[in-house]
C-alpha atoms as a PDB file:
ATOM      1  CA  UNK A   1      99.934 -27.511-104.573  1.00  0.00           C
ATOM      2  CA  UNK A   2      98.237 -28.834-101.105  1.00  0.00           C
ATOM      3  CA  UNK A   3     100.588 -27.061 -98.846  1.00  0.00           C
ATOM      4  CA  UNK A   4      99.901 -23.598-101.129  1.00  0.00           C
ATOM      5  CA  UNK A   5      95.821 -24.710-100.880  1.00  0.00           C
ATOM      6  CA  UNK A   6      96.979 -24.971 -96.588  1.00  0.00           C
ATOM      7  CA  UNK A   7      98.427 -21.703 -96.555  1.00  0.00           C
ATOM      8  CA  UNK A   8      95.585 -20.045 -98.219  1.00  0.00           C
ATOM      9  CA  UNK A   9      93.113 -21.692 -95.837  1.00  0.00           C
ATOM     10  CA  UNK A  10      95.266 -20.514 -92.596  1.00  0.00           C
ATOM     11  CA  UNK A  11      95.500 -16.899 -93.913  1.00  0.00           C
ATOM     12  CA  UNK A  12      91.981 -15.963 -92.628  1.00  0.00           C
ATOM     13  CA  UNK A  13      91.669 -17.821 -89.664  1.00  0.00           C
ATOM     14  CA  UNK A  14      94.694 -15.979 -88.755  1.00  0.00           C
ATOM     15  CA  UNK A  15      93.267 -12.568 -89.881  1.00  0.00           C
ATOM     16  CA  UNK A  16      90.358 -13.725 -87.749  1.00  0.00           C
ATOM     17  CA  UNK A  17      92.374 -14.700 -84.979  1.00  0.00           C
ATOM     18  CA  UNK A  18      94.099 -10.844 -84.643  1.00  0.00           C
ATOM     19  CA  UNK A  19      90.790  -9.267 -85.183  1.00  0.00           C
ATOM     20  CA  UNK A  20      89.478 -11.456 -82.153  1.00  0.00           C
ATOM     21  CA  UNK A  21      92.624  -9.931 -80.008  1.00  0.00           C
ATOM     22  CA  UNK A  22      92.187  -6.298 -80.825  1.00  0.00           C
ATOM     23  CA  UNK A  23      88.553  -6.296 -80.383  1.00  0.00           C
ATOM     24  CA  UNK A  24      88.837  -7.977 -76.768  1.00  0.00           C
ATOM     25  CA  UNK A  25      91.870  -6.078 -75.874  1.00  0.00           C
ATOM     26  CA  UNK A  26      89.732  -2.768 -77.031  1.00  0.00           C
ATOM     27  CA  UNK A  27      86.929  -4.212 -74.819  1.00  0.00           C
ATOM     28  CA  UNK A  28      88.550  -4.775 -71.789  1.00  0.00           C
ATOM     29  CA  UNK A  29      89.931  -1.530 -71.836  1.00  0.00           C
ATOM     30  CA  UNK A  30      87.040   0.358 -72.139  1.00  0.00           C
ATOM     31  CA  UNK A  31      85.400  -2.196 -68.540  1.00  0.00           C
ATOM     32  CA  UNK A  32      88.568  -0.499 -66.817  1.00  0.00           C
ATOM     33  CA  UNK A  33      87.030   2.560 -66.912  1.00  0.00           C
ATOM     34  CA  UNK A  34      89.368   3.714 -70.151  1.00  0.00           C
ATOM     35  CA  UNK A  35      85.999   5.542 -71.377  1.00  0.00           C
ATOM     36  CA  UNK A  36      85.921   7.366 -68.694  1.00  0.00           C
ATOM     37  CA  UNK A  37      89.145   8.064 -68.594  1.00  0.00           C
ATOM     38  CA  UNK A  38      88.535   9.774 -72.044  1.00  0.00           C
ATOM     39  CA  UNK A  39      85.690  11.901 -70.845  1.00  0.00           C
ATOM     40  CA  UNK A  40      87.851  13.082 -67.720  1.00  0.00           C
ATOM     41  CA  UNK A  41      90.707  14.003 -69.736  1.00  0.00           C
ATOM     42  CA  UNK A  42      88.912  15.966 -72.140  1.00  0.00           C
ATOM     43  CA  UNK A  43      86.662  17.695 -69.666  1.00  0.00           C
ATOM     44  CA  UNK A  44      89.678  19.333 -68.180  1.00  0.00           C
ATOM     45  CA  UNK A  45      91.144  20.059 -71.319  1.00  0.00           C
ATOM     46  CA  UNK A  46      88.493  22.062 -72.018  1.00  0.00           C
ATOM     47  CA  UNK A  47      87.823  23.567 -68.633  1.00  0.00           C
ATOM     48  CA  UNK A  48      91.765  24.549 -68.765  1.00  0.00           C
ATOM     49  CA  UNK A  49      91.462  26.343 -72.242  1.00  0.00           C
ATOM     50  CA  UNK A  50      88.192  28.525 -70.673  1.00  0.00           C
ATOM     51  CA  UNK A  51      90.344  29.361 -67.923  1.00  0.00           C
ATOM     52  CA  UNK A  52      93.324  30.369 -69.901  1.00  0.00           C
ATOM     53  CA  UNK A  53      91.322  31.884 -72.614  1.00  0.00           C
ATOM     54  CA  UNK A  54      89.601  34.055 -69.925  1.00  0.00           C
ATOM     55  CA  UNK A  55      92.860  35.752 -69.357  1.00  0.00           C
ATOM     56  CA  UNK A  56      92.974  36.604 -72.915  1.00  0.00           C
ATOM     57  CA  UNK A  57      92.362  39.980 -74.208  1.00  0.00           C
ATOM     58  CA  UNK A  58      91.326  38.794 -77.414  1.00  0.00           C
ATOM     59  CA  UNK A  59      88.282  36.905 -78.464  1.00  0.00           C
ATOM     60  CA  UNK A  60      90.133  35.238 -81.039  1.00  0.00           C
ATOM     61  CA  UNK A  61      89.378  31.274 -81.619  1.00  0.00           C
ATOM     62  CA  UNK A  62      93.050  30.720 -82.838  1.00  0.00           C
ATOM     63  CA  UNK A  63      94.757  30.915 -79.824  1.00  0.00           C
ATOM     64  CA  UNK A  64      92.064  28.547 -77.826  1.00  0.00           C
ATOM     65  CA  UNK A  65      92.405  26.202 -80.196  1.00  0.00           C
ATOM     66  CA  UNK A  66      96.114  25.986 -79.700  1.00  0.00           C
ATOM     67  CA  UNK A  67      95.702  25.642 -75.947  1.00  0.00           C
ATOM     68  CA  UNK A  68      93.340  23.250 -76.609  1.00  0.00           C
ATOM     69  CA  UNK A  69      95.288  21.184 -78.974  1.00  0.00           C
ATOM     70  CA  UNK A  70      98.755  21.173 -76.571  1.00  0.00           C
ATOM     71  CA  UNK A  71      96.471  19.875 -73.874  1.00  0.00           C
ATOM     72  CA  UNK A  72      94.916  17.331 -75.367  1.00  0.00           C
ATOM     73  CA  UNK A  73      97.899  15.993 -76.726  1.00  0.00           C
ATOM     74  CA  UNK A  74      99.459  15.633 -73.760  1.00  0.00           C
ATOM     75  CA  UNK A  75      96.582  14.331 -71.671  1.00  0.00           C
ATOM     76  CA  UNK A  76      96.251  11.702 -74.793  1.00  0.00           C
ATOM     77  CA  UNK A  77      99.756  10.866 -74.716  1.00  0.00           C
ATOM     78  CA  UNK A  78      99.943   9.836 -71.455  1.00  0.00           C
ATOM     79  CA  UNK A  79      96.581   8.388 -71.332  1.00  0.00           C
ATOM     80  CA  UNK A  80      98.074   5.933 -74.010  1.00  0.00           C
ATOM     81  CA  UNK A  81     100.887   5.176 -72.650  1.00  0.00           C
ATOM     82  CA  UNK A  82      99.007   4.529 -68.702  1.00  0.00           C
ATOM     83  CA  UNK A  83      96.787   2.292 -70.600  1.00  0.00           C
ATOM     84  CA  UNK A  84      99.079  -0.007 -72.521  1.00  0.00           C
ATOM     85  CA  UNK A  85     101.555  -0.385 -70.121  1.00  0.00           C
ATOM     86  CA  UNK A  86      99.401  -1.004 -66.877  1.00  0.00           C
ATOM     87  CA  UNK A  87      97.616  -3.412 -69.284  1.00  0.00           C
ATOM     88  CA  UNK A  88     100.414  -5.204 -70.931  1.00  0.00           C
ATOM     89  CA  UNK A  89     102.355  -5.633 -67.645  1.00  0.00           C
ATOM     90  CA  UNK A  90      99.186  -6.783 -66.063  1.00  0.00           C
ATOM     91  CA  UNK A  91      98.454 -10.090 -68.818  1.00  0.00           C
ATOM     92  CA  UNK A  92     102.318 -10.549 -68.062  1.00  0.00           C
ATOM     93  CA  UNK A  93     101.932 -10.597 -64.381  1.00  0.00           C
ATOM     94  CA  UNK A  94      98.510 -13.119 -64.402  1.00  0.00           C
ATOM     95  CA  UNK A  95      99.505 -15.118 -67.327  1.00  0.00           C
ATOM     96  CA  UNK A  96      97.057 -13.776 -69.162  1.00  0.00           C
ATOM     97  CA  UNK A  97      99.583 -13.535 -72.377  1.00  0.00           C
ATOM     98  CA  UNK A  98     100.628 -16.652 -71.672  1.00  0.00           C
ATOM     99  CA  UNK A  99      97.150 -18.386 -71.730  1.00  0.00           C
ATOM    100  CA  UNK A 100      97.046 -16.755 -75.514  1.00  0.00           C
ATOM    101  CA  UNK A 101     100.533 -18.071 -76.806  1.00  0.00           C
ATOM    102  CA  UNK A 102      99.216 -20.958 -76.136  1.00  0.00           C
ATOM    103  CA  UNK A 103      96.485 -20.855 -79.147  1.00  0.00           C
ATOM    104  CA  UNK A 104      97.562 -22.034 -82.165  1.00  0.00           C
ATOM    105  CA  UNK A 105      98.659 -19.114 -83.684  1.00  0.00           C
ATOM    106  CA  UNK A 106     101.873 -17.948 -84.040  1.00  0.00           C
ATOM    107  CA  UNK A 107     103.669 -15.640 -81.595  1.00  0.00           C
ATOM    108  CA  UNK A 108     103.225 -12.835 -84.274  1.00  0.00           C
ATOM    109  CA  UNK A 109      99.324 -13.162 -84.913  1.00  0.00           C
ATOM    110  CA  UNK A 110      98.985 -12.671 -80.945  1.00  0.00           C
ATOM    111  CA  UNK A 111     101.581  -9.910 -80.864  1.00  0.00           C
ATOM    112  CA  UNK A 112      99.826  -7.960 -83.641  1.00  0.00           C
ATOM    113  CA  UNK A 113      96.614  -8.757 -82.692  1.00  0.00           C
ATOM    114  CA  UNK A 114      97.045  -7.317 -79.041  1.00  0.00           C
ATOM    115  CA  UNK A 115      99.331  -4.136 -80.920  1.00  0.00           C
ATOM    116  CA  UNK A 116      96.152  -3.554 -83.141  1.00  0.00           C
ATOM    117  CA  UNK A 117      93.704  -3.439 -80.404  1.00  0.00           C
ATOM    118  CA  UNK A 118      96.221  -1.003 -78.099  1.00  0.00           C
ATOM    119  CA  UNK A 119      96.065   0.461 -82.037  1.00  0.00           C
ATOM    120  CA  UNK A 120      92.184   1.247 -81.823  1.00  0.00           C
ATOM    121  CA  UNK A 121      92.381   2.343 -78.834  1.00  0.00           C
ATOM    122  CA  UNK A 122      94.785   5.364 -79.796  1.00  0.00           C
ATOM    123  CA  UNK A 123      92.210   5.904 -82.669  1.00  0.00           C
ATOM    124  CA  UNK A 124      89.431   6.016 -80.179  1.00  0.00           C
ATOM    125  CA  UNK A 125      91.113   8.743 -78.411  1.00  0.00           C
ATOM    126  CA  UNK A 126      92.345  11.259 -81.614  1.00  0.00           C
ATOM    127  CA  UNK A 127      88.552  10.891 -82.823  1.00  0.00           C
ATOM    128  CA  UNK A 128      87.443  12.544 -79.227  1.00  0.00           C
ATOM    129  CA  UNK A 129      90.702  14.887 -79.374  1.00  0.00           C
ATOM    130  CA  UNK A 130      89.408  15.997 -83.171  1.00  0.00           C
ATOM    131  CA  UNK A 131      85.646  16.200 -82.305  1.00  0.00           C
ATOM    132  CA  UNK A 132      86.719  18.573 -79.303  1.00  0.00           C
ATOM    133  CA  UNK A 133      88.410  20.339 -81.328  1.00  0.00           C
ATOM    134  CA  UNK A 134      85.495  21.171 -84.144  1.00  0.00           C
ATOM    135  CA  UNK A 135      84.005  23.754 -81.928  1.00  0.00           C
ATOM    136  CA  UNK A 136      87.407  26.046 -82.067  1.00  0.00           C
ATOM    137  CA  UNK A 137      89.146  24.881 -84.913  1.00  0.00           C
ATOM    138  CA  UNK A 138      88.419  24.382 -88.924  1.00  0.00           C
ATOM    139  CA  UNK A 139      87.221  21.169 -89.530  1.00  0.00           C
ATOM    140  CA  UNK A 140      90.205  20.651 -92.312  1.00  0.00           C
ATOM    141  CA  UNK A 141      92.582  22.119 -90.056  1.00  0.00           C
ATOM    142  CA  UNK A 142      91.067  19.720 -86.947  1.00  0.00           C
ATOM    143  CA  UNK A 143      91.123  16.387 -89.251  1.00  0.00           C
ATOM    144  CA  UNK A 144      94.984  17.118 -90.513  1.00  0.00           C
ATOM    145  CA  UNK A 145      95.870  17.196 -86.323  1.00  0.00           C
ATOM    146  CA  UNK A 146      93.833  14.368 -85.760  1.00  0.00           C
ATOM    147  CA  UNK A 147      95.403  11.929 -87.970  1.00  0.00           C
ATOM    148  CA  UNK A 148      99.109  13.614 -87.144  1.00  0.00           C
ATOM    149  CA  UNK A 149      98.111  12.885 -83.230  1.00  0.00           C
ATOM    150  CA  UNK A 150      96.725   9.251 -84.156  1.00  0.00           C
ATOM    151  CA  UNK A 151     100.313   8.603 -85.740  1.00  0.00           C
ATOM    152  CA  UNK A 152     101.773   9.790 -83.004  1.00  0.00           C
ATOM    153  CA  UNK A 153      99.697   8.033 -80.346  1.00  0.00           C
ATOM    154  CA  UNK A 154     100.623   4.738 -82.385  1.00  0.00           C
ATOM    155  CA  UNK A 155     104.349   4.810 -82.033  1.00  0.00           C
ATOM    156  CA  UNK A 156     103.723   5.615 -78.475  1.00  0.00           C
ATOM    157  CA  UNK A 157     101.398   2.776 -77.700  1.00  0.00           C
ATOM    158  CA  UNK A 158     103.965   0.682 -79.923  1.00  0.00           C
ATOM    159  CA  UNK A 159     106.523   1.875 -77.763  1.00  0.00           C
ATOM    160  CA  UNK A 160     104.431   1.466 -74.542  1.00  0.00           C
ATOM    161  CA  UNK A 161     103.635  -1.841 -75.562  1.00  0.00           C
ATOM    162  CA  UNK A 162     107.725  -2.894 -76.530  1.00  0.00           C
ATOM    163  CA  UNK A 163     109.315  -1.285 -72.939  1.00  0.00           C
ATOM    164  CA  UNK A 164     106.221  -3.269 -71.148  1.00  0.00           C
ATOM    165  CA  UNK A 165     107.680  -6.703 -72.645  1.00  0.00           C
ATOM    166  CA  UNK A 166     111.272  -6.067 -72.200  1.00  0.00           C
ATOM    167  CA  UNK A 167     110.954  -4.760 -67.959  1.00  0.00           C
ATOM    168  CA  UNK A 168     108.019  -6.349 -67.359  1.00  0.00           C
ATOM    169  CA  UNK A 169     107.351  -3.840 -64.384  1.00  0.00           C
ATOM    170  CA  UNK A 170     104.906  -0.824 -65.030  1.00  0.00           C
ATOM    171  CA  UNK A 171     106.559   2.248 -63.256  1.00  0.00           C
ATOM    172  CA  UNK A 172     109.722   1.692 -65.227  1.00  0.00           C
ATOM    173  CA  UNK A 173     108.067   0.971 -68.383  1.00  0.00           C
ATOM    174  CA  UNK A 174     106.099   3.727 -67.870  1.00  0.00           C
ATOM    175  CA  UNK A 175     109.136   6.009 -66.679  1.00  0.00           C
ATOM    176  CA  UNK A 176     111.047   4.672 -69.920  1.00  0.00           C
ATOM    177  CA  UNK A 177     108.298   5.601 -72.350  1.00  0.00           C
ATOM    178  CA  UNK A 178     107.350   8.992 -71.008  1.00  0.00           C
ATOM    179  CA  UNK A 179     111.675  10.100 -70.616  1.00  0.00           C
ATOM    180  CA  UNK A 180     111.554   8.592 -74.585  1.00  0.00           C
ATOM    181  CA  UNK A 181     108.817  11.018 -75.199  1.00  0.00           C
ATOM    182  CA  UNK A 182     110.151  13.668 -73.976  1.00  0.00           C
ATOM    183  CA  UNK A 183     113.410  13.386 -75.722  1.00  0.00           C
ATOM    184  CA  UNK A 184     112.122  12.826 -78.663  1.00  0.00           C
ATOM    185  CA  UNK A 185     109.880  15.898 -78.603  1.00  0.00           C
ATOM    186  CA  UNK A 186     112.917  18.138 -77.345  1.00  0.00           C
ATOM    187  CA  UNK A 187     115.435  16.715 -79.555  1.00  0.00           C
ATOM    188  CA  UNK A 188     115.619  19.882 -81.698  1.00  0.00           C
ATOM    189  CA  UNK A 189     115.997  22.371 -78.824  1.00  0.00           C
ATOM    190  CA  UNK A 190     118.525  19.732 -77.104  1.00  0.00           C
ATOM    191  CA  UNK A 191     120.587  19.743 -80.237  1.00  0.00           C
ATOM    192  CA  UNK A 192     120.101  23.488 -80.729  1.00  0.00           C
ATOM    193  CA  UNK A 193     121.698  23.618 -76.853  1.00  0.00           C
ATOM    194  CA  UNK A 194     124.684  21.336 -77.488  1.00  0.00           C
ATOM    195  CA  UNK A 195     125.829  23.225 -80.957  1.00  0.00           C
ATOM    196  CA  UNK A 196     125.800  26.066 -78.627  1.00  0.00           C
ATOM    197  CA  UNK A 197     127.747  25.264 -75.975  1.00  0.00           C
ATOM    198  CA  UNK A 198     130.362  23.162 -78.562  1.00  0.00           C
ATOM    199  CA  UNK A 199     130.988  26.720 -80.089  1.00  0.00           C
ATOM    200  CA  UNK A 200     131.354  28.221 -77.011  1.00  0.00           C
ATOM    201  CA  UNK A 201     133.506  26.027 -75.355  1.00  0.00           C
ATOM    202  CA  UNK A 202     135.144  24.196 -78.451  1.00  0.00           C
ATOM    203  CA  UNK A 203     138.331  23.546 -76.715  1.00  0.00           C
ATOM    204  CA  UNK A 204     136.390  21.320 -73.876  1.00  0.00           C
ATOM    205  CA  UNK A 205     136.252  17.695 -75.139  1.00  0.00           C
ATOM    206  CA  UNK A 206     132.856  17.293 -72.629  1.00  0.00           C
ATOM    207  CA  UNK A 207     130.720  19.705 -74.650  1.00  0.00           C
ATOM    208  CA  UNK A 208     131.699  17.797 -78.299  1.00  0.00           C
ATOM    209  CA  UNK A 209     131.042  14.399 -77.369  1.00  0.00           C
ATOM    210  CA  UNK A 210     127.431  15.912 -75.941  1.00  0.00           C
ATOM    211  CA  UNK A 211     126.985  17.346 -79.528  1.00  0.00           C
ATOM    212  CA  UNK A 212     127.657  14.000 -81.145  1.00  0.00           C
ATOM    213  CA  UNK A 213     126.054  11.576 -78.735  1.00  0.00           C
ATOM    214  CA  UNK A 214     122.734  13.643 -79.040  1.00  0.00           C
ATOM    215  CA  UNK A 215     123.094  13.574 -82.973  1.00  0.00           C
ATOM    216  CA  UNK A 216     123.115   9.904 -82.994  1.00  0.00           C
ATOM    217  CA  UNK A 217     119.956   9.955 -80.261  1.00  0.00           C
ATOM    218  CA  UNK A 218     118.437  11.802 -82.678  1.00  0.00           C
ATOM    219  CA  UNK A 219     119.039   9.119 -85.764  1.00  0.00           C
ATOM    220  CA  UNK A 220     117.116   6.766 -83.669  1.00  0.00           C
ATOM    221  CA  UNK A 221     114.175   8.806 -82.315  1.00  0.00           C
ATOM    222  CA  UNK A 222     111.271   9.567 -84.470  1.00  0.00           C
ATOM    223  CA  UNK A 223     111.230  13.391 -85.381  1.00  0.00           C
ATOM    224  CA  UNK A 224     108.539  14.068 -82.824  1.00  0.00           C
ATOM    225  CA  UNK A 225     108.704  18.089 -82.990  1.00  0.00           C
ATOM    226  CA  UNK A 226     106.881  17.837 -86.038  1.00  0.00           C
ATOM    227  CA  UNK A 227     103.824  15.666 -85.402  1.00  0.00           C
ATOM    228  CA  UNK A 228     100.929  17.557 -83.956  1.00  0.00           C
ATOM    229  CA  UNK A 229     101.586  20.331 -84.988  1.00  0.00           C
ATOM    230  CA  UNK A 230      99.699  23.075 -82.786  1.00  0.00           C
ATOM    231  CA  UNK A 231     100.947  25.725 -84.858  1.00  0.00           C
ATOM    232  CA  UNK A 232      98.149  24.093 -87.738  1.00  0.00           C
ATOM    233  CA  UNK A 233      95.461  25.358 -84.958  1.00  0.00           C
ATOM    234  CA  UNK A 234      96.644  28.760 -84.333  1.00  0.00           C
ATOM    235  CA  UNK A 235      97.492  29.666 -88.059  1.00  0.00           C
ATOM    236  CA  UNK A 236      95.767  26.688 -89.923  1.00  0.00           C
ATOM    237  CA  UNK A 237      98.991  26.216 -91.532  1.00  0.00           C
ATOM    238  CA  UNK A 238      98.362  21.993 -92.065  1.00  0.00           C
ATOM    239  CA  UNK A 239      98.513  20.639 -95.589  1.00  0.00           C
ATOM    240  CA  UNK A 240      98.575  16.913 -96.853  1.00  0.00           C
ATOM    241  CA  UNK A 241     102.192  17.773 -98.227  1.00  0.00           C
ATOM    242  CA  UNK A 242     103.348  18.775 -94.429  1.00  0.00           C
ATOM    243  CA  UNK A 243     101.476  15.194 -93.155  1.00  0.00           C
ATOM    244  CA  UNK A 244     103.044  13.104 -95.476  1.00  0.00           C
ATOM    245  CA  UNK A 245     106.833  12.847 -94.142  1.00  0.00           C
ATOM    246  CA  UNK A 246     105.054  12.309 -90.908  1.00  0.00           C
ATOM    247  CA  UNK A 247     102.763   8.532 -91.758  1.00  0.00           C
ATOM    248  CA  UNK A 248     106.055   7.545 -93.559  1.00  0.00           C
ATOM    249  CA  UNK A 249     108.345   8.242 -90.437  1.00  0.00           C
ATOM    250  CA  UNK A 250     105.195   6.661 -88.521  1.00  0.00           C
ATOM    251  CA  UNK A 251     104.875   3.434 -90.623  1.00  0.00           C
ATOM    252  CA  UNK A 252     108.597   2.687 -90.844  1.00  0.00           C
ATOM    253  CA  UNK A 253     108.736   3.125 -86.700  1.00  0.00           C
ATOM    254  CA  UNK A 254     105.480   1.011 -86.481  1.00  0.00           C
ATOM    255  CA  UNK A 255     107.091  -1.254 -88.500  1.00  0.00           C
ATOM    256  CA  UNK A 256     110.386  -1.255 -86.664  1.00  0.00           C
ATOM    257  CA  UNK A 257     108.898  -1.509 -83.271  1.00  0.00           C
ATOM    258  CA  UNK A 258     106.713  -4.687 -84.285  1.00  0.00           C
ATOM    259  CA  UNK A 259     109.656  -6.536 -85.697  1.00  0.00           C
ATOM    260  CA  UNK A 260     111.543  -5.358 -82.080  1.00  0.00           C
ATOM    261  CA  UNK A 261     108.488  -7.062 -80.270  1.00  0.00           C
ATOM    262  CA  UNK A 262     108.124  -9.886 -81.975  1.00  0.00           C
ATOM    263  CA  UNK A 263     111.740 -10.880 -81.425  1.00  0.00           C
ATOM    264  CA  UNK A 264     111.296  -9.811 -78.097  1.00  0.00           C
ATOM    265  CA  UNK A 265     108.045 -11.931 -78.220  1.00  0.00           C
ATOM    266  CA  UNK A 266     109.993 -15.262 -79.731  1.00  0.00           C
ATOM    267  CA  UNK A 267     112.791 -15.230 -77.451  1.00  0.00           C
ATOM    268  CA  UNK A 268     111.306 -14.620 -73.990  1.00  0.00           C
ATOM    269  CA  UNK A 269     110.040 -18.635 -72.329  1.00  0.00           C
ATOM    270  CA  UNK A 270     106.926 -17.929 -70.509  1.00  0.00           C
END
């Protein structure tokens, strides 16, 4: 009965405790000049979808929005990723994640609490990415891509945030996380390729074991291809029926990824 009363009593101070981390790691973020970051990325986002849509014949929205959309996702992407990793590696490098396993909190509380600030950070940015968006896009159509590129930019900073621990150097986190990225989003047309050139050349053993070594990638990446879609901006095709496989796929990654971490967390003497 007392150590059930105990647990009870530590359950908010923990709460507390990864509350405290996000909002400090979301502060000191936005002193590095992450706000401004934003703005920048944005800006040319929209300076390269006047310039591209100025080339266009037609006066159509549709099409801007799409540009608009691709851009931003990328810019966002990487913006994420920059931003966890430089920061993550960073705390590593000054002890500055040692100095908070040192509270007394478990490993996990400080793990979650720094993945849940990294976390509002990536929401920061799809709110901006949406509200850019309005201007060109329908606001049902913009809010369905906005929480499909929040999921997305979640796994990433999850991701970003995982590599960072495990090299503990920035470029090749950062190179790690971006080539993941990648793959992930080209997995279809990579898998497309390999059936291909299997059929083609079936009798080379080179051009099978391609096929089947990117068919077990592919078991392990997210299906990227289908989050953010920027086919919902250019023929508002977005529903709540095509965004539900994606937050499932995104919370059992998330959830994946944090129990990764946290081992990676536990086992790692600082």
């Amino acid at each position: 009965m007392h150590h059930s009363r105990q647990h009870r009593g530590q359950a908010p101070s923990r709460l507390s405790a990864v509350a405290i981390l996000a909002v400090l790691t979301l502060r000191m973020a936005l002193r590095e000049r992450l706000a401004r970051a934003m703005a920048l990325m944005i800006a040319l986002c929209w300076a390269a979808t006047w310039f591209l849509a100025s080339l266009l014949v037609s006066d159509e929205t549709g099409p801007q929005a799409a540009m608009l959309g691709f851009l931003l996702r990328l810019g966002s992407v990487f913006l994420t990723i920059v931003t966890v990793t430089f920061s993550l590696t960073r705390d590593l490098q000054n002890r500055g994640l040692e100095m908070m396993l040192a509270l007394p909190y478990p490993r996990g509380v400080i793990w979650l609490g720094k993945g849940v600030g990294f976390s509002l950070i990536a929401s920061l940015l799809a709110i901006l990415d949406v509200l850019a968006l309005l201007p060109l896009a329908p606001p049902g159509q913009a809010l369905l891509w906005g929480v499909a590129i929040n999921a997305e930019l979640w796994l990433m900073a999850t991701l970003a945030m995982l590599l960072s621990l495990a090299l503990r150097q920035a470029p090749l986190a950062l190179t790690m996380t971006v080539a993941l990225y990648l793959l992930g989003r080209s997995m279809h047309s990579l898998l497309l390729i390999a059936r291909q050139s299997a059929e083609i050349a079936a009798e080379h053993w080179s051009a099978v074991v391609a096929q089947q070594l990117l068919t077990v990638i592919s078991w392990l990446l997210p299906d990227l291809e289908r989050f953010t879609v920027t086919d919902w901006l250019l023929h508002h095709g977005g529903s709540l029926t095509a965004l539900a496989p994606i937050l499932t796929e995104t919370a059992l990654y998330l959830a994946l990824l944090i129990a990764v971490g946290h081992l990676e967390l536990r086992r790692r003497a600082f």
